[in-house]
N, C-alpha and C. Protein backbone atom coordinates (compact mmCIF):
# COMPACT_ATOMS: atom_id res chain seq x y z
N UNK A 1 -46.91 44.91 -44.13
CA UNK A 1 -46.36 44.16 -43.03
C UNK A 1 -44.97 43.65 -43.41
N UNK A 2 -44.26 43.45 -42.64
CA UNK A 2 -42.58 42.69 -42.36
C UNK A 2 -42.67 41.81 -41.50
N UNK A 3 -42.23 40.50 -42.38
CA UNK A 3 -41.66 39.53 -41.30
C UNK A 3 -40.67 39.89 -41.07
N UNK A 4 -40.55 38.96 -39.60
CA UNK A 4 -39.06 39.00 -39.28
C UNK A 4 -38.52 37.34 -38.83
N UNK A 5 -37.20 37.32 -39.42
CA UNK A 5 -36.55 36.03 -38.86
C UNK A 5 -35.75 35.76 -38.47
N UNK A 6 -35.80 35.38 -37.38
CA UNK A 6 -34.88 34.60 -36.71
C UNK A 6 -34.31 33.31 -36.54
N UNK A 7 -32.96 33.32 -35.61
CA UNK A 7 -32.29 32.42 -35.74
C UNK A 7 -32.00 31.76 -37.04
N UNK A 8 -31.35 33.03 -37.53
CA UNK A 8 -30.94 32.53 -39.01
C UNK A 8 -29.48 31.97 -38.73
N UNK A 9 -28.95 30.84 -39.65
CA UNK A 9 -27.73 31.11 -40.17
C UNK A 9 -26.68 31.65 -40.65
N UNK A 10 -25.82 31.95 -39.72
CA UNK A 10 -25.15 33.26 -40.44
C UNK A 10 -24.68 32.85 -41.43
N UNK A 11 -24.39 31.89 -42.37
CA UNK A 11 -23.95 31.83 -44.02
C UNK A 11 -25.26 31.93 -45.11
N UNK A 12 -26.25 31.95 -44.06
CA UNK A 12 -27.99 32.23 -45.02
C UNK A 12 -26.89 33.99 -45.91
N UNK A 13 -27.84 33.87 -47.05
CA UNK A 13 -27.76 34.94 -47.66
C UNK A 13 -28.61 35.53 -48.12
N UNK A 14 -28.75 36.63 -48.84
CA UNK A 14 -30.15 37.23 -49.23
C UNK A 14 -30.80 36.17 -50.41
N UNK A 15 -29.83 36.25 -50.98
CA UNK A 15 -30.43 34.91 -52.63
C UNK A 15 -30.97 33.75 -51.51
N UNK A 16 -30.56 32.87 -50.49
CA UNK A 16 -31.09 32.12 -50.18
C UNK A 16 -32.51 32.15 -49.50
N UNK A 17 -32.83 33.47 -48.76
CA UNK A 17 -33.82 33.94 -48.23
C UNK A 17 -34.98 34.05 -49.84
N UNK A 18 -34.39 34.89 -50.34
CA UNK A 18 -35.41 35.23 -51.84
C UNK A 18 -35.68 33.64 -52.22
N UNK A 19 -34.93 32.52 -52.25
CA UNK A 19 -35.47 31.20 -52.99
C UNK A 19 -36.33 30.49 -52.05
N UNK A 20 -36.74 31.16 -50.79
CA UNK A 20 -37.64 30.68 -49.55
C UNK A 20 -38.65 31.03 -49.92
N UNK A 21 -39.16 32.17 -49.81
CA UNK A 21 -39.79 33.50 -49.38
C UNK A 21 -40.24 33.76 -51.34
N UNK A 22 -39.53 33.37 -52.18
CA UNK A 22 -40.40 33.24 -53.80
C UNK A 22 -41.13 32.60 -53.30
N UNK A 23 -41.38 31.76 -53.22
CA UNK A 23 -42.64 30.02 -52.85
C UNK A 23 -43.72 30.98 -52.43
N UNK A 24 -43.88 32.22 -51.79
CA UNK A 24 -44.47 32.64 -50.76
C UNK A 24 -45.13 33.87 -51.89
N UNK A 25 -44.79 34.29 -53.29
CA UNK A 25 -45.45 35.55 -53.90
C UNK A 25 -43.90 36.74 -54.00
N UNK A 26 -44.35 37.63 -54.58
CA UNK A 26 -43.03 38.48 -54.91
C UNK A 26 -42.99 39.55 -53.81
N UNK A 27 -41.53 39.45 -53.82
CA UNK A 27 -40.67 39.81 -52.94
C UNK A 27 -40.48 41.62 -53.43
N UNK A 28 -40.81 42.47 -51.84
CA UNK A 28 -40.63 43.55 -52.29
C UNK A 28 -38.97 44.06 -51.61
N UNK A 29 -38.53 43.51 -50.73
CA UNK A 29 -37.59 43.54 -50.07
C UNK A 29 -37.18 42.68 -49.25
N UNK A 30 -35.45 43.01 -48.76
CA UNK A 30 -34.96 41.60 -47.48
C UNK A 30 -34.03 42.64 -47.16
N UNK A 31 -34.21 42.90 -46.24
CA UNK A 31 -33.19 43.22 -44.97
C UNK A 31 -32.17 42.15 -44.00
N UNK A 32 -30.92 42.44 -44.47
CA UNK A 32 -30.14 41.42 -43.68
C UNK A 32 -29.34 42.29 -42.48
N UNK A 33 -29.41 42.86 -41.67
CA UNK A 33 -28.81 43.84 -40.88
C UNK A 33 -26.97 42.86 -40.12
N UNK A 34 -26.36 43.88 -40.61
CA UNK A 34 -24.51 43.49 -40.47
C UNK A 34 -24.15 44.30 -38.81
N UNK A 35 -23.53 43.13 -38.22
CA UNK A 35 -22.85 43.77 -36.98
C UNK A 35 -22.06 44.86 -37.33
N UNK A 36 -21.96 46.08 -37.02
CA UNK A 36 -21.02 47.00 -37.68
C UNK A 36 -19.35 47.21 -36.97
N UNK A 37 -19.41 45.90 -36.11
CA UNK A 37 -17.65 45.96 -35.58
C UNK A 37 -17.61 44.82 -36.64
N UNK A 38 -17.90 43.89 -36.84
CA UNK A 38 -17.74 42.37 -37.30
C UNK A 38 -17.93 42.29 -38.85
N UNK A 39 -18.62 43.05 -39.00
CA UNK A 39 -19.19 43.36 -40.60
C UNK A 39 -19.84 41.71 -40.53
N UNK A 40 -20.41 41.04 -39.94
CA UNK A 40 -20.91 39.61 -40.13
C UNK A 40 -22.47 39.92 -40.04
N UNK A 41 -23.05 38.92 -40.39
CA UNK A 41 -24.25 39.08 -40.11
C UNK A 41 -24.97 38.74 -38.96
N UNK A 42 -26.39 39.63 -38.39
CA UNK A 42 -26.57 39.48 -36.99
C UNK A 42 -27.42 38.17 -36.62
N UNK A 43 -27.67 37.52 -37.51
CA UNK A 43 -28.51 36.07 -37.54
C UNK A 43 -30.23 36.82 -37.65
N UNK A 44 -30.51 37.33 -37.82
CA UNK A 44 -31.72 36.91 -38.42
C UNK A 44 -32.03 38.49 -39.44
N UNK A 45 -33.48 38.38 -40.18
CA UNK A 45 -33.01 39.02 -41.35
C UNK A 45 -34.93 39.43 -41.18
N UNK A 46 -35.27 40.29 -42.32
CA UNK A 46 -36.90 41.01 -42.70
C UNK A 46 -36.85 40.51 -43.88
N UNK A 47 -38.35 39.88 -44.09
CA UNK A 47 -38.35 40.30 -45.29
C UNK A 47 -39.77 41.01 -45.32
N UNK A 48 -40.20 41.36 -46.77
CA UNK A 48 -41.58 41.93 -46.90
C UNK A 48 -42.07 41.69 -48.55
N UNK A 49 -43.22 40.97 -48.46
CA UNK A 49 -43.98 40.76 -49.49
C UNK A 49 -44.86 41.47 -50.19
N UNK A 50 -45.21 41.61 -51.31
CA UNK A 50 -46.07 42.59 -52.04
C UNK A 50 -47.73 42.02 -51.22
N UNK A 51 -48.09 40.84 -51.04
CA UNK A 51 -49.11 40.71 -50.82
C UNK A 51 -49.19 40.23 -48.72
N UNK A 52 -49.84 40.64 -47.97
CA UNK A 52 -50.32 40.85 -46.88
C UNK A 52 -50.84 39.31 -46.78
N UNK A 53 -51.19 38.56 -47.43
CA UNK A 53 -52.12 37.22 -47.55
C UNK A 53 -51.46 36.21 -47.41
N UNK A 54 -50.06 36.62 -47.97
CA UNK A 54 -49.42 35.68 -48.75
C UNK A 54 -47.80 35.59 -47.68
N UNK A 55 -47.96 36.90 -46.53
CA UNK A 55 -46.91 36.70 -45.62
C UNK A 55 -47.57 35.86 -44.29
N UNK A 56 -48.76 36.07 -44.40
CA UNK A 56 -49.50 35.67 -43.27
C UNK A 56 -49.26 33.58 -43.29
N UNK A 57 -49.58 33.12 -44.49
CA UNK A 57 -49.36 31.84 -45.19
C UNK A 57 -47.55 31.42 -44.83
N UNK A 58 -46.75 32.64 -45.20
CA UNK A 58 -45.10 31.97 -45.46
C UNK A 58 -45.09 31.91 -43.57
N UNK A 59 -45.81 32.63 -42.73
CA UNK A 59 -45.21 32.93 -41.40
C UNK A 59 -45.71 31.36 -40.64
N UNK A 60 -47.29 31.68 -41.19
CA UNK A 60 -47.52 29.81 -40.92
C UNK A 60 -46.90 28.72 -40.60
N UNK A 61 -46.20 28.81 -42.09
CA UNK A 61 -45.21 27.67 -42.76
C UNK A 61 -44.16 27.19 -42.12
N UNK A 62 -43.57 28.54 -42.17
CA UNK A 62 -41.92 28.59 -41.94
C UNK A 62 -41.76 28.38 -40.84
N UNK A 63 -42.28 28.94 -39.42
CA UNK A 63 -41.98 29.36 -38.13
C UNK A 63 -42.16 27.74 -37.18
N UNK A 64 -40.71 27.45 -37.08
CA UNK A 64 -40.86 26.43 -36.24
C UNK A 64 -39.60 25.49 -37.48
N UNK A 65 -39.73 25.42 -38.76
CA UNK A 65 -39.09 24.69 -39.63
C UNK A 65 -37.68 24.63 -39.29
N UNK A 66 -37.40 23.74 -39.88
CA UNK A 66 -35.93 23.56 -39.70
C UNK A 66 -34.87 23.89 -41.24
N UNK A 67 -34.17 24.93 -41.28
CA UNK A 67 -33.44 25.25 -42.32
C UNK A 67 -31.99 25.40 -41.93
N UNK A 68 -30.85 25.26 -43.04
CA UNK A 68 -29.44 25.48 -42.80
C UNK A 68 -29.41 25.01 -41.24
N UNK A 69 -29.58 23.87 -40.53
CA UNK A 69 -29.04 23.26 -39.36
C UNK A 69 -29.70 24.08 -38.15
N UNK A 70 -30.59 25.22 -38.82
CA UNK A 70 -31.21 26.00 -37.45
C UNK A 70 -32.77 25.80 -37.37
N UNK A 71 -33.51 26.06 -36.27
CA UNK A 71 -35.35 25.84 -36.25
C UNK A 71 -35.40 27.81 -36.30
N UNK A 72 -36.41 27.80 -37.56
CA UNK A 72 -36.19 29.12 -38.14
C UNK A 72 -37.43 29.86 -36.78
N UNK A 73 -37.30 31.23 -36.19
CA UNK A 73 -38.60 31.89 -35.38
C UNK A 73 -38.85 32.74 -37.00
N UNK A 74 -40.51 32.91 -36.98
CA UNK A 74 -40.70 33.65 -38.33
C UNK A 74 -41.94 34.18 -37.47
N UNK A 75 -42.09 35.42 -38.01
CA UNK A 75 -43.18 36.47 -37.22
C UNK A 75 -42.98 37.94 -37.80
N UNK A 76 -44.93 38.31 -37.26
CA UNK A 76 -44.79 39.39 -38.05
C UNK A 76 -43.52 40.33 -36.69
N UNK A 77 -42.89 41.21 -37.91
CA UNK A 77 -41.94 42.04 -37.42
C UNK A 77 -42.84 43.52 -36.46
N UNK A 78 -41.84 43.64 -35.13
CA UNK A 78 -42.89 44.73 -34.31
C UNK A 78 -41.82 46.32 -35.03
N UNK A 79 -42.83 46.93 -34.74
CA UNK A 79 -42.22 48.10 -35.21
C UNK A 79 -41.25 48.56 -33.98
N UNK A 80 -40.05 49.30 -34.84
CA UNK A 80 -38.56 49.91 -34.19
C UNK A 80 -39.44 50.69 -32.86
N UNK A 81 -38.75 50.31 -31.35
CA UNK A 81 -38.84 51.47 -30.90
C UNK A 81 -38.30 52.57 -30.66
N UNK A 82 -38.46 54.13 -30.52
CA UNK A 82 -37.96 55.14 -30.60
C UNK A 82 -36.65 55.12 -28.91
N UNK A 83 -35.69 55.57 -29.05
CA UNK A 83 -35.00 55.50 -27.82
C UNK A 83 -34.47 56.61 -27.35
């Protein structure tokens, strides 16, 4: 599974996401996806945990919290649709 989050901060960075999301079990990846005119970031970011148990717990947690001046949306991520 992949979370996904929203309403990130665009000065959030990946290191700051990883010092969240450690608390939560090891980190197999973070996706920060970049506007590709702006090269900025698009405000919210994936991540994905080695353990299924342990994203279910961080999505709990997090979703609704207040971080970097924003109320974070945290959820499992839906899969891409085909277009």
């Amino acid at each position: 599974m992949t979370i996904y989050i929203g309403n990130l901060s665009y000065q959030a960075s990946e290191d700051d996401l990883r010092q969240v999301f450690a608390e939560y079990g090891t980190i197999k990846r973070i996706t920060l996806p970049m506007d590709r005119e702006t090269g900025r970031m698009r405000g919210f970011a994936f991540v994905e945990l080695e353990e299924d148990a342990k994203e279910d717990v961080a999505i709990s947690e997090l979703d609704g919290a207040e971080w970097m001046g924003r109320q974070l949306r945290v959820n499992k991520a839906k899969p891409k649709d085909s277009r």
